[in-house]
N, C-alpha and C. Protein backbone atom coordinates (compact mmCIF):
# COMPACT_ATOMS: atom_id res chain seq x y z
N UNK A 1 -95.93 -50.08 -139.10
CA UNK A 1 -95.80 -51.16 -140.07
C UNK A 1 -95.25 -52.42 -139.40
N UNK A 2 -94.42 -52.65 -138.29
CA UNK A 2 -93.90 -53.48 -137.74
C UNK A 2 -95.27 -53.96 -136.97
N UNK A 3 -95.91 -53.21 -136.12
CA UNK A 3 -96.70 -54.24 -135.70
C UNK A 3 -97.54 -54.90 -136.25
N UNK A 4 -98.29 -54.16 -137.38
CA UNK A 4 -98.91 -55.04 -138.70
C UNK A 4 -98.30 -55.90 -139.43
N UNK A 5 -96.72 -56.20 -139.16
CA UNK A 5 -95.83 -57.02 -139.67
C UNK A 5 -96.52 -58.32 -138.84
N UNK A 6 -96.21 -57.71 -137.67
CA UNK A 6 -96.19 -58.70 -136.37
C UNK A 6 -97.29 -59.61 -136.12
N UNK A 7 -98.28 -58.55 -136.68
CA UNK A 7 -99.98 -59.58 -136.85
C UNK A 7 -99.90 -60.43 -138.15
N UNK A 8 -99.50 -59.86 -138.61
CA UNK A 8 -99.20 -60.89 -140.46
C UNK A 8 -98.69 -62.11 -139.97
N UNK A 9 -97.38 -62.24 -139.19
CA UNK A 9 -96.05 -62.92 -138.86
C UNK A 9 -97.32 -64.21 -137.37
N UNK A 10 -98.50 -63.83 -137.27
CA UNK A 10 -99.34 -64.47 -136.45
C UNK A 10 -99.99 -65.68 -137.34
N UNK A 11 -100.54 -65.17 -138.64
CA UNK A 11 -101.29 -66.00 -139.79
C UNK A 11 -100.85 -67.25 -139.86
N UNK A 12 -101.70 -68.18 -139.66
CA UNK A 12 -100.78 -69.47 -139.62
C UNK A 12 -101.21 -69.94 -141.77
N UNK A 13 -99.83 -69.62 -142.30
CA UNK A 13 -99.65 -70.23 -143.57
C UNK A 13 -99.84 -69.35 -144.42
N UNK A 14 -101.01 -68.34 -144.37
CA UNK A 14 -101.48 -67.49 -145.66
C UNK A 14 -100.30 -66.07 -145.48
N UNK A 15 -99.84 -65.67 -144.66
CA UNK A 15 -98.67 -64.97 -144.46
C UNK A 15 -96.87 -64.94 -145.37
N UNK A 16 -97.34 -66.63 -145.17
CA UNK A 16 -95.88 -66.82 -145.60
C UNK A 16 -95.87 -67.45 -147.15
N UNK A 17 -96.60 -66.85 -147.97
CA UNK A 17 -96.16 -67.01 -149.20
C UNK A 17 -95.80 -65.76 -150.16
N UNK A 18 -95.81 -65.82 -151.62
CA UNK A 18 -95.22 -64.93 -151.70
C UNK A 18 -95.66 -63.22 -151.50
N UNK A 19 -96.87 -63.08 -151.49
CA UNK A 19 -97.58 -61.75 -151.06
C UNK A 19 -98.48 -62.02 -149.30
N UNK A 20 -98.13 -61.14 -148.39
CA UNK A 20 -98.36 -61.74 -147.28
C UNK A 20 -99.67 -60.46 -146.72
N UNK A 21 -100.83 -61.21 -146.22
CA UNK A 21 -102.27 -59.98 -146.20
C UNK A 21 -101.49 -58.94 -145.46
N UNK A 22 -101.75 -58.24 -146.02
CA UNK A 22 -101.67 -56.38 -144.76
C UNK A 22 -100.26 -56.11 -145.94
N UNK A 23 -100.17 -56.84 -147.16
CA UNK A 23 -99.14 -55.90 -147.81
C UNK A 23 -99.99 -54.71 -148.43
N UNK A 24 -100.95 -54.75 -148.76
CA UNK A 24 -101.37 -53.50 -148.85
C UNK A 24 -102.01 -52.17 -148.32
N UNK A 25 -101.52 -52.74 -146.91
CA UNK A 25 -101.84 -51.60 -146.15
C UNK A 25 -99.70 -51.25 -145.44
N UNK A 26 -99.63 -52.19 -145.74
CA UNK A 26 -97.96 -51.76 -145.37
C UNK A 26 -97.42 -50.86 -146.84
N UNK A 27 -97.86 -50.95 -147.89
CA UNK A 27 -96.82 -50.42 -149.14
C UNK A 27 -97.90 -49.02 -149.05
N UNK A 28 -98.74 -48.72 -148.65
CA UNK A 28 -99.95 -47.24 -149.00
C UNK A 28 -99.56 -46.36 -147.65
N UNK A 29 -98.86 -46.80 -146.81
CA UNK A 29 -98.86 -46.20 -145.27
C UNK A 29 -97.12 -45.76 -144.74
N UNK A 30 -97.57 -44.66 -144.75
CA UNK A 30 -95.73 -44.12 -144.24
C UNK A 30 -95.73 -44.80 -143.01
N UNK A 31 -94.73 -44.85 -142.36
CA UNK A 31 -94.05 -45.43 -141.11
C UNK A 31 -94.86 -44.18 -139.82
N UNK A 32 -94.58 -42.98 -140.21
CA UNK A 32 -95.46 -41.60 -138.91
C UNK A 32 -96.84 -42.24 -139.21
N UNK A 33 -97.24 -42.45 -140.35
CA UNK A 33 -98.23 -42.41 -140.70
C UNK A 33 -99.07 -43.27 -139.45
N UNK A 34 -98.37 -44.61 -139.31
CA UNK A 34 -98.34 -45.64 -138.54
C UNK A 34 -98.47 -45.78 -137.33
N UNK A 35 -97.48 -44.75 -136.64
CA UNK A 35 -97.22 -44.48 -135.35
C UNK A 35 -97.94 -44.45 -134.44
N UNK A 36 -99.18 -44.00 -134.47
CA UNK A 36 -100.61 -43.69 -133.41
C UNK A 36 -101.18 -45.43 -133.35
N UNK A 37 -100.85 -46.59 -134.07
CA UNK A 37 -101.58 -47.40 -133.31
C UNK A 37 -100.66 -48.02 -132.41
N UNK A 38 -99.55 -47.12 -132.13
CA UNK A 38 -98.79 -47.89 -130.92
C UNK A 38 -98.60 -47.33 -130.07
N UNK A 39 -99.43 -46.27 -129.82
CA UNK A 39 -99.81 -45.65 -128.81
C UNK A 39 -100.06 -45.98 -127.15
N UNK A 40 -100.14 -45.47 -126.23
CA UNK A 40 -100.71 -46.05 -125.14
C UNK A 40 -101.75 -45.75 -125.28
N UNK A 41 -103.04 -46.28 -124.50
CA UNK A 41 -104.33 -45.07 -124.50
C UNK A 41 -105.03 -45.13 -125.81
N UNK A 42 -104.24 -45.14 -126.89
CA UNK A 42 -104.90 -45.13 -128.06
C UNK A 42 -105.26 -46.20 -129.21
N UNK A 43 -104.15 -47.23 -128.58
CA UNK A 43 -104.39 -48.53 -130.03
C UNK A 43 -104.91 -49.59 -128.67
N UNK A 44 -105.26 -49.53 -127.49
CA UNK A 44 -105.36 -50.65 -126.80
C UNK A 44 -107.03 -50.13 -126.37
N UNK A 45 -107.95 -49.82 -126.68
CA UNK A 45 -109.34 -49.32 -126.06
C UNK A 45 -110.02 -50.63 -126.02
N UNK A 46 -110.51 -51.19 -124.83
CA UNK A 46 -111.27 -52.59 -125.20
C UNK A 46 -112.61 -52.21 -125.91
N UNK A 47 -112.67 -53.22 -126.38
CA UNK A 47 -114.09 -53.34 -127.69
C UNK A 47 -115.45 -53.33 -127.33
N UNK A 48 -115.63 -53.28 -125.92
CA UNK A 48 -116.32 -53.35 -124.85
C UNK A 48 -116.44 -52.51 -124.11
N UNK A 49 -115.61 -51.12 -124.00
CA UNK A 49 -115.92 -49.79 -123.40
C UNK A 49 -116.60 -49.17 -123.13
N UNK A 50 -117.31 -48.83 -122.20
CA UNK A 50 -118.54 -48.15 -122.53
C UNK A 50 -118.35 -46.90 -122.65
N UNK A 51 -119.85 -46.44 -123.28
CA UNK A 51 -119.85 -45.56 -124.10
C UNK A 51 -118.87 -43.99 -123.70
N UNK A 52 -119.25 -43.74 -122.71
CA UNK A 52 -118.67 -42.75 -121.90
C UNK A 52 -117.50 -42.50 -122.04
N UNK A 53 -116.58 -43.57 -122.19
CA UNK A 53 -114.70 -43.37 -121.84
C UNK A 53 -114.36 -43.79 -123.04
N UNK A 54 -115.34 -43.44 -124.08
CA UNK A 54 -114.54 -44.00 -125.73
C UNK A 54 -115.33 -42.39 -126.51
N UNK A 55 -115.57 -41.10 -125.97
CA UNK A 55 -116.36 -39.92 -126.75
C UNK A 55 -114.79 -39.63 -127.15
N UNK A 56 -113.58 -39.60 -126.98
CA UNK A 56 -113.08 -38.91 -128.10
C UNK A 56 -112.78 -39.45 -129.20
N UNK A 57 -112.31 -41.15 -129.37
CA UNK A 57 -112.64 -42.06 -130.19
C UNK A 57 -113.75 -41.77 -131.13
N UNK A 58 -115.20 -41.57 -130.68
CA UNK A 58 -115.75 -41.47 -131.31
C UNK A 58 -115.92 -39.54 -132.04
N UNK A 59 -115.83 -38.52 -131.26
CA UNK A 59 -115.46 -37.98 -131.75
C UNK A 59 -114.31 -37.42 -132.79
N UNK A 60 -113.72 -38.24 -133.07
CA UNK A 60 -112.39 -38.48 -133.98
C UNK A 60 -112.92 -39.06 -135.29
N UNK A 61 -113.64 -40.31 -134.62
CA UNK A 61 -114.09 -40.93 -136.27
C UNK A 61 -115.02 -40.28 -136.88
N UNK A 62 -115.81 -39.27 -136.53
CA UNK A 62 -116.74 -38.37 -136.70
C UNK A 62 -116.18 -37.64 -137.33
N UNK A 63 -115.13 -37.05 -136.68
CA UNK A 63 -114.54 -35.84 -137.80
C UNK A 63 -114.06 -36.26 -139.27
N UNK A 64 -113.37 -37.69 -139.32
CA UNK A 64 -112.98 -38.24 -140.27
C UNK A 64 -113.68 -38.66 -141.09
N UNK A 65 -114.40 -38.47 -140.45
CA UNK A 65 -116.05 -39.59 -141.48
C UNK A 65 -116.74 -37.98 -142.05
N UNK A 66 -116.80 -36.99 -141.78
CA UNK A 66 -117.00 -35.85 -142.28
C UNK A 66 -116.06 -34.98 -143.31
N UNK A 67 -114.83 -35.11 -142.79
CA UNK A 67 -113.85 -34.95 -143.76
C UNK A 67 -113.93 -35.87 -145.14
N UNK A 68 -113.87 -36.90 -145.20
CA UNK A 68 -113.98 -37.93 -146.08
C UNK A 68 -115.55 -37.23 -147.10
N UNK A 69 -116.53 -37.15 -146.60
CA UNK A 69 -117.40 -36.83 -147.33
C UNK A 69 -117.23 -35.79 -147.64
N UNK A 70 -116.58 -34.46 -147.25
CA UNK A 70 -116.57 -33.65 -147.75
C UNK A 70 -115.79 -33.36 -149.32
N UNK A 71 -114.67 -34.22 -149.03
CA UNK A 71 -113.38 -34.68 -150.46
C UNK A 71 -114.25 -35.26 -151.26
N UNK A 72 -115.02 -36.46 -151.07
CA UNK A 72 -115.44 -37.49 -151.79
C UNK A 72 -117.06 -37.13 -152.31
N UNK A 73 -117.65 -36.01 -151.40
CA UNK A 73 -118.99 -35.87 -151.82
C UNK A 73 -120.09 -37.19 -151.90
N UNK A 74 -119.84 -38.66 -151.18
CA UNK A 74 -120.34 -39.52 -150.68
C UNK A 74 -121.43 -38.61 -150.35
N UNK A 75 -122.21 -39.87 -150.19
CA UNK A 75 -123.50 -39.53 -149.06
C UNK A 75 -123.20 -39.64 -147.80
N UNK A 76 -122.69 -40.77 -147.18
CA UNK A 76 -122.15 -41.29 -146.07
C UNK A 76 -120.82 -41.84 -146.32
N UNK A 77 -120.46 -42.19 -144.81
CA UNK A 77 -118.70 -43.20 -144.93
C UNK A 77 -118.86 -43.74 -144.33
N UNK A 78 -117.97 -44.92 -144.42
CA UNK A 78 -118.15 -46.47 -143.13
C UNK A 78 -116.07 -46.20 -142.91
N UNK A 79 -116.16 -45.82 -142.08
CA UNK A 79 -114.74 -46.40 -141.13
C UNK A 79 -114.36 -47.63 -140.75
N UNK A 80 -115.39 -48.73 -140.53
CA UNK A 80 -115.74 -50.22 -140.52
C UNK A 80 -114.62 -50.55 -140.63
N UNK A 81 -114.54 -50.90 -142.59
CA UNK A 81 -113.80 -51.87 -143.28
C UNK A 81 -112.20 -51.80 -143.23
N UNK A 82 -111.21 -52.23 -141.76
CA UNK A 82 -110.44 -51.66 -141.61
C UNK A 82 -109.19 -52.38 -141.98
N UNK A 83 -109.64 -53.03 -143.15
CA UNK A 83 -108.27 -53.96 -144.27
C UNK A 83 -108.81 -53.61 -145.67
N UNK A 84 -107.85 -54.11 -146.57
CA UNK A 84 -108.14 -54.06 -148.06
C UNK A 84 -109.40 -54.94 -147.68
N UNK A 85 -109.07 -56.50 -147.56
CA UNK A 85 -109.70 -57.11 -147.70
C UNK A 85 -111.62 -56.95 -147.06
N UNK A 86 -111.68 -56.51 -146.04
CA UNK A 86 -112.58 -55.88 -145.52
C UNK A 86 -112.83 -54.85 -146.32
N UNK A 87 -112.32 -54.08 -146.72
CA UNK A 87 -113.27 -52.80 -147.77
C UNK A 87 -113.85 -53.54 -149.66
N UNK A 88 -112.77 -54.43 -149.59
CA UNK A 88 -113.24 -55.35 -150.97
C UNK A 88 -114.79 -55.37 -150.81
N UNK A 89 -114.96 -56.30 -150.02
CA UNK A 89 -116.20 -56.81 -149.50
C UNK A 89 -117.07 -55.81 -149.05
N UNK A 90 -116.34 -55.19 -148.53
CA UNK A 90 -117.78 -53.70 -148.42
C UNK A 90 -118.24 -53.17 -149.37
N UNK A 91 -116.84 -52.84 -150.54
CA UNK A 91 -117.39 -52.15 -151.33
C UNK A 91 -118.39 -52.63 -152.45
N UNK A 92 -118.14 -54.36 -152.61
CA UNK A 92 -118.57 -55.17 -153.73
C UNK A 92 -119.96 -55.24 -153.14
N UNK A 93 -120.21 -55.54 -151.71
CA UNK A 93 -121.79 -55.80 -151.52
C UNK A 93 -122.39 -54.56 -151.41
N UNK A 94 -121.68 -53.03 -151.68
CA UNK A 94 -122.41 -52.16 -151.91
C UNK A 94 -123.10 -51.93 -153.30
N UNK A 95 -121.92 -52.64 -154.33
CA UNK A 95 -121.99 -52.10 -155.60
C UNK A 95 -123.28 -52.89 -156.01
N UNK A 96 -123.27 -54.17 -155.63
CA UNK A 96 -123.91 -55.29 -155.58
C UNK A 96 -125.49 -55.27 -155.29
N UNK A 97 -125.73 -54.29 -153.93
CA UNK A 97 -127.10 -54.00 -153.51
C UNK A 97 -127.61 -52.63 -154.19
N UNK A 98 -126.83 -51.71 -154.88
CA UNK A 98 -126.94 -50.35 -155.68
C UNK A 98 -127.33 -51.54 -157.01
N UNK A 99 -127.00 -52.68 -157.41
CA UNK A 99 -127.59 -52.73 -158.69
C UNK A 99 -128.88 -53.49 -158.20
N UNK A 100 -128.90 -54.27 -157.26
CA UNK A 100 -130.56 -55.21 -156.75
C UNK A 100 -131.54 -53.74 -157.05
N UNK A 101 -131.10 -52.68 -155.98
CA UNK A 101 -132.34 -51.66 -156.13
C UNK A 101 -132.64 -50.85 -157.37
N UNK A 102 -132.28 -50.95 -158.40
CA UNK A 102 -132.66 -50.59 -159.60
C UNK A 102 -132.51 -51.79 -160.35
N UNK A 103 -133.18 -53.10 -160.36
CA UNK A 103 -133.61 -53.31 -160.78
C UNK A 103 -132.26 -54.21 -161.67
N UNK A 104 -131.40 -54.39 -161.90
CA UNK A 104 -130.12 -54.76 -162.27
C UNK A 104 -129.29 -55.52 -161.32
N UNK A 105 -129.81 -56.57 -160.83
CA UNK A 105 -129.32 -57.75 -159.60
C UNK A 105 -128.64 -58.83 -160.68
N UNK A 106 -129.17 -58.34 -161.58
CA UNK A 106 -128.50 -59.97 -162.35
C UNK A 106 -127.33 -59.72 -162.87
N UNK A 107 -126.56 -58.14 -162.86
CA UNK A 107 -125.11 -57.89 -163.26
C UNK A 107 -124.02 -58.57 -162.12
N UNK A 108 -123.42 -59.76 -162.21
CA UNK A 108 -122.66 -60.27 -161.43
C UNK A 108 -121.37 -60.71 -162.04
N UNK A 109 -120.90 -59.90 -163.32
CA UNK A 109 -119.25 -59.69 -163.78
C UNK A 109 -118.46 -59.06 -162.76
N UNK A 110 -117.32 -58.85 -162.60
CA UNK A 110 -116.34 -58.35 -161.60
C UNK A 110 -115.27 -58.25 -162.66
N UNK A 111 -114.59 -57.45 -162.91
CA UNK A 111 -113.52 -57.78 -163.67
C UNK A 111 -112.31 -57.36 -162.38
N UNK A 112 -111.24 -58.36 -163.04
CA UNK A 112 -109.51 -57.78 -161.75
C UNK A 112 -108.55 -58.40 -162.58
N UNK A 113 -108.13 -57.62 -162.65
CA UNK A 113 -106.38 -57.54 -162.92
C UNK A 113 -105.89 -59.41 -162.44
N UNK A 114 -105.12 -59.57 -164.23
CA UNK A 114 -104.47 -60.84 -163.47
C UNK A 114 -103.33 -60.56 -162.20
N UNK A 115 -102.88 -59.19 -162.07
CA UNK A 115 -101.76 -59.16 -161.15
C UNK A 115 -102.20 -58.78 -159.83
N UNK A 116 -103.67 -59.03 -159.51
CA UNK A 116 -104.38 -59.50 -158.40
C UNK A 116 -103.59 -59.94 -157.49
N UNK A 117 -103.57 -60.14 -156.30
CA UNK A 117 -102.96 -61.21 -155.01
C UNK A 117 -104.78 -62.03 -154.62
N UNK A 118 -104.96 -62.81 -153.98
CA UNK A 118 -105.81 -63.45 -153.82
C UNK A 118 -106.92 -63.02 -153.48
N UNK A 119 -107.22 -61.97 -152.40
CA UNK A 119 -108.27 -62.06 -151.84
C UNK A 119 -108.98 -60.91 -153.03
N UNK A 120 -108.66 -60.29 -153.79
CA UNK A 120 -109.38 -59.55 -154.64
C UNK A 120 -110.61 -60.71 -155.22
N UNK A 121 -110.01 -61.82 -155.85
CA UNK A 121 -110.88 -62.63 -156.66
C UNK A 121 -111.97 -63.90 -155.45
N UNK A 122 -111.44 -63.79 -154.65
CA UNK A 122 -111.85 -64.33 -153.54
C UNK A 122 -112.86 -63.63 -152.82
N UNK A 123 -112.89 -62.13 -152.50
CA UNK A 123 -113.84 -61.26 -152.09
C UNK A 123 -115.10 -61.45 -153.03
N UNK A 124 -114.44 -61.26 -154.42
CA UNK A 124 -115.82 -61.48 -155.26
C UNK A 124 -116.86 -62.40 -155.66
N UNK A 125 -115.91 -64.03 -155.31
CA UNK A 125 -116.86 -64.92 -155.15
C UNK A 125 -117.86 -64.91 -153.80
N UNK A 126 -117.40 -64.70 -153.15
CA UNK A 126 -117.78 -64.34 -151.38
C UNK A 126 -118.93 -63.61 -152.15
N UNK A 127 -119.23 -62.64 -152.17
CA UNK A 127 -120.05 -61.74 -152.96
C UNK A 127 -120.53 -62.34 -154.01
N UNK A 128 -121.02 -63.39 -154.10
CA UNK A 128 -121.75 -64.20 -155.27
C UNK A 128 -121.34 -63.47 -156.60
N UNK A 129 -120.19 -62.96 -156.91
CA UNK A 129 -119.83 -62.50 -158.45
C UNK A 129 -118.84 -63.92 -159.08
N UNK A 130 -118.87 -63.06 -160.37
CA UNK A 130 -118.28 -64.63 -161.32
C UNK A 130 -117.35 -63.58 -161.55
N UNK A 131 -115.40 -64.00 -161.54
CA UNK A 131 -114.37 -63.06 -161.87
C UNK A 131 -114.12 -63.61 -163.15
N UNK A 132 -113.63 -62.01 -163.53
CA UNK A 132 -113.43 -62.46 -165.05
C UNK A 132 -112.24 -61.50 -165.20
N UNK A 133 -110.78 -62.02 -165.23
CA UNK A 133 -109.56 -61.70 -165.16
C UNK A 133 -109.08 -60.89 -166.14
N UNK A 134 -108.67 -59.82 -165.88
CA UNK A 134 -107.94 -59.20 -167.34
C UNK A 134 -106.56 -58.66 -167.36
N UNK A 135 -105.94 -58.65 -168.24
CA UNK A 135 -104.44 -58.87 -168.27
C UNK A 135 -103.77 -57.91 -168.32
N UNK A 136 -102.97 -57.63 -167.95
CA UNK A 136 -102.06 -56.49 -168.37
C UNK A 136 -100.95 -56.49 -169.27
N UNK A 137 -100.38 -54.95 -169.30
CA UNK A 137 -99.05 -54.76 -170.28
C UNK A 137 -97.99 -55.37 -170.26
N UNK A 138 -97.00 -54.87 -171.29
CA UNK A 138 -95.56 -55.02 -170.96
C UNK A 138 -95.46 -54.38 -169.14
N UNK A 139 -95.75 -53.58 -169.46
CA UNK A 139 -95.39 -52.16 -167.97
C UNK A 139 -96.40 -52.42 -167.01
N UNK A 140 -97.05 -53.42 -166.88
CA UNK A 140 -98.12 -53.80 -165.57
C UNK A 140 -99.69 -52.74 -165.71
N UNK A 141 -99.69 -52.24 -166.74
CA UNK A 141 -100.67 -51.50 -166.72
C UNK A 141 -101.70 -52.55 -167.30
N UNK A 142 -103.19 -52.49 -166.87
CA UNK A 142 -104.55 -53.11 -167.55
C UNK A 142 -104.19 -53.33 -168.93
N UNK A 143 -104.54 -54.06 -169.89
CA UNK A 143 -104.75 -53.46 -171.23
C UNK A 143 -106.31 -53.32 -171.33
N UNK A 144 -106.50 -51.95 -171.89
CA UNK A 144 -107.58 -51.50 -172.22
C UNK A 144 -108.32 -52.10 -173.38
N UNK A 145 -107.45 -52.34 -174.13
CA UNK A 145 -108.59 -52.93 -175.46
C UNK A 145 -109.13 -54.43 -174.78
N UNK A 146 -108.41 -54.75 -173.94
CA UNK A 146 -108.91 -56.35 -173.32
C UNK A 146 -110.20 -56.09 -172.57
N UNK A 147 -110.36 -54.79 -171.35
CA UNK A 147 -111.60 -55.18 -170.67
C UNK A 147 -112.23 -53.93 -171.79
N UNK A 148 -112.26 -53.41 -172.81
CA UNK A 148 -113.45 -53.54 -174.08
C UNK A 148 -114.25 -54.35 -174.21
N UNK A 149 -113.33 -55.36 -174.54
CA UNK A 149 -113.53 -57.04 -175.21
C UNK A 149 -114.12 -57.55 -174.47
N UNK A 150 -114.02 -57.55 -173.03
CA UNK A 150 -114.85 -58.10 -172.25
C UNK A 150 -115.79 -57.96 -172.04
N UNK A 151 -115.95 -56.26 -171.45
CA UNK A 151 -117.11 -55.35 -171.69
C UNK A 151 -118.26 -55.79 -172.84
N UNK A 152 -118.11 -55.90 -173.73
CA UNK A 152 -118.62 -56.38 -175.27
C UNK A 152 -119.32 -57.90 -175.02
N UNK A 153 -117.94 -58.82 -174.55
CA UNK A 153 -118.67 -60.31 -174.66
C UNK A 153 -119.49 -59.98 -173.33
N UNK A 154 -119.86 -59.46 -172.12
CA UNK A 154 -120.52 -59.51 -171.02
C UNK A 154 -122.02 -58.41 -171.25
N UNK A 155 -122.22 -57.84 -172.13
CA UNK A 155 -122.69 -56.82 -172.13
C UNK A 155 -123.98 -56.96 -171.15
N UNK A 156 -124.30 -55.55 -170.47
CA UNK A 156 -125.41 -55.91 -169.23
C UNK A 156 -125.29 -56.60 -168.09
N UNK A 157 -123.92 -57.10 -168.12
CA UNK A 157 -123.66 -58.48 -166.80
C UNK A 157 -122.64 -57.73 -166.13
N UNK A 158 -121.80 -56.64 -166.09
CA UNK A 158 -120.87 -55.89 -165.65
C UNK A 158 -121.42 -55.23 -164.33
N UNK A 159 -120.58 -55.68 -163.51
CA UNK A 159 -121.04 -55.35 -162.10
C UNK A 159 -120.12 -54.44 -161.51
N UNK A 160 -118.50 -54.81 -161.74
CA UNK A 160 -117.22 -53.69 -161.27
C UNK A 160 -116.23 -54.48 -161.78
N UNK A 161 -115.14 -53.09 -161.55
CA UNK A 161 -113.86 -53.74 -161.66
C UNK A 161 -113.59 -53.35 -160.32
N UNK A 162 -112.48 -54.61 -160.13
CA UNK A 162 -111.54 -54.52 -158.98
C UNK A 162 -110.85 -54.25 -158.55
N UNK A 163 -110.08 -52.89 -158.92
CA UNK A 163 -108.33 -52.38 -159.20
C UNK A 163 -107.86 -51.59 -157.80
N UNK A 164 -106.78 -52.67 -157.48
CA UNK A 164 -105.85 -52.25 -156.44
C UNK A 164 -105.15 -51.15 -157.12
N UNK A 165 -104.95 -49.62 -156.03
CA UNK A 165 -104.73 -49.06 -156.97
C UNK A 165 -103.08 -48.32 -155.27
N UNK A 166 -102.27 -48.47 -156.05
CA UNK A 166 -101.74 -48.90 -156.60
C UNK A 166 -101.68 -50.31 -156.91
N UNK A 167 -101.37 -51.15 -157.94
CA UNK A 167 -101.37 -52.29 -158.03
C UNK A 167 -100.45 -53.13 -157.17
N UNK A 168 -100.66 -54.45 -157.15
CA UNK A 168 -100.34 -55.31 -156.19
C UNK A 168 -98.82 -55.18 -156.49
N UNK A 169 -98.30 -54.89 -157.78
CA UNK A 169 -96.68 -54.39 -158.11
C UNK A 169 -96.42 -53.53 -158.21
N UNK A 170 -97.35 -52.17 -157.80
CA UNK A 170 -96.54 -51.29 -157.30
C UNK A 170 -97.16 -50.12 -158.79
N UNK A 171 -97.50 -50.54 -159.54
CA UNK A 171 -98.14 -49.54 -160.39
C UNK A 171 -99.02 -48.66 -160.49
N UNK A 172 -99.33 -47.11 -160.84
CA UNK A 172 -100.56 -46.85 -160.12
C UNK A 172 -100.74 -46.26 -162.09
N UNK A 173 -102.38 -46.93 -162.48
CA UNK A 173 -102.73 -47.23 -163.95
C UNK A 173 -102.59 -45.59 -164.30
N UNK A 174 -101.82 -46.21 -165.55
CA UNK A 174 -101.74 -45.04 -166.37
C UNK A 174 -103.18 -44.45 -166.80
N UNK A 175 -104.21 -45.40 -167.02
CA UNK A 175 -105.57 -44.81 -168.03
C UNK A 175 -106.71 -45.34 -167.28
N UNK A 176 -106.25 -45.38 -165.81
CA UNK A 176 -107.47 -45.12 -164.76
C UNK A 176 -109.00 -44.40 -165.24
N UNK A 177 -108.42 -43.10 -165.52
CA UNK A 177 -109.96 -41.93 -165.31
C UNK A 177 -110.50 -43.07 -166.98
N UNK A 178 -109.88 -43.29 -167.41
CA UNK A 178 -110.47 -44.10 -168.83
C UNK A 178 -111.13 -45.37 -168.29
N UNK A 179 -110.23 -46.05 -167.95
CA UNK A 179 -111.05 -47.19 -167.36
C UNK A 179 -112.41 -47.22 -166.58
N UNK A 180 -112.45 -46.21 -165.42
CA UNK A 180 -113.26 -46.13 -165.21
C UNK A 180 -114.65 -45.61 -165.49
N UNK A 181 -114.33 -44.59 -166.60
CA UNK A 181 -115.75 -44.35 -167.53
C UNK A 181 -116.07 -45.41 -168.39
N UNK A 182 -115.00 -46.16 -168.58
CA UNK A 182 -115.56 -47.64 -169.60
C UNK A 182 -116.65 -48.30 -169.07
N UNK A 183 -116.23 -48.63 -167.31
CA UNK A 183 -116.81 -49.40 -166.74
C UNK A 183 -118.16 -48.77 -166.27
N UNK A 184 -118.14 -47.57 -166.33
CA UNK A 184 -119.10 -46.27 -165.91
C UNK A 184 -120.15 -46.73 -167.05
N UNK A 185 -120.05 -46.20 -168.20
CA UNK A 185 -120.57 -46.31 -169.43
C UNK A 185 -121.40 -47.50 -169.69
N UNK A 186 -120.63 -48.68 -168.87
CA UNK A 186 -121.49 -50.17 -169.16
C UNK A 186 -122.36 -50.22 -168.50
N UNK A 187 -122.52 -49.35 -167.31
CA UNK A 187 -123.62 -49.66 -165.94
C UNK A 187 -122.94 -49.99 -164.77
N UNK A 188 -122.00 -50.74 -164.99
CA UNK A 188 -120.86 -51.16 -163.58
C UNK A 188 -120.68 -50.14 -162.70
């Protein structure tokens, strides 16, 4: 976490306000958890290696990328997207090209949490979506009857929701598996 501090603490400006990028990979990640990219040998491989002196690297992400499908029952996995912000964007131009090929390109709603940090609503314009903010509780949870309401005024235009999960304050949604059949249910 310190050296991902340390790359944050590099950002010239977007770092130092009040939510700083890589907080959500610092609040989801134990400290052991951490430990292997400060490795010798292991967090320094140039990007440029050839192929030969990077097979356990790649045998590693292999295993992980198999594990992962096996939990998740995916078709495939991308190891790629190796920030929030990078998987935003992966995941939105996946959701995005899953609706072009059936025929449903013109669903470009996004719904996210007003207690968002930036790049959530920012990923989605990037991704040619229109955000459409929804609010939460007393207790930081979604309110559900709100993305209904939305659901309702958008009907057919619902593309995803965006939910940091745990949330950007630390909440992890009480009525998740609900939410997400809402959004299931619309086509999103």
């Amino acid at each position: 976490m310190r050296y991902i501090h340390k790359l944050c603490d590099k950002d010239l400006g977007l770092a130092h306000g009040m939510i700083p990028l890589g907080s959500c990979t610092m609040k989801l990640n134990s400290a052991i958890v951490m430990a292997p990219i400060t490795f010798e040998g292991f967090a320094n491989i140039h990007p440029f290696a050839p192929r030969d002196q990077i097979e356990g690297y790649m045998q590693m992400i292999k295993e992980l990328e198999d594990m992962l499908i096996a939990i998740t029952h995916y078709d495939t996995i991308s190891i790629q997207p190796n920030s929030g912000a990078n998987g935003e964007f992966a995941g939105l131009m996946a959701i995005k090209k899953y609706h072009e090929s059936i025929g449903e390109g013109h669903r470009n709603i996004c719904l996210i949490p007003m207690s968002a940090h930036g790049t959530n609503p920012a990923t989605a314009v990037m991704c040619g979506m229109k955000v459409v903010a929804v609010n939460c509780d007393e207790n930081g949870n979604l309110d559900v009857e709100e993305i209904k309401t939305l659901i309702a005024k958008h009907k057919g235009n619902i593309s995803s929701a965006m939910i940091t999960y745990p949330s950007t304050h630390g909440v992890f949604e009480a009525r998740i598996k609900e939410i997400c059949e809402i959004i299931h249910e619309e086509g999103g």
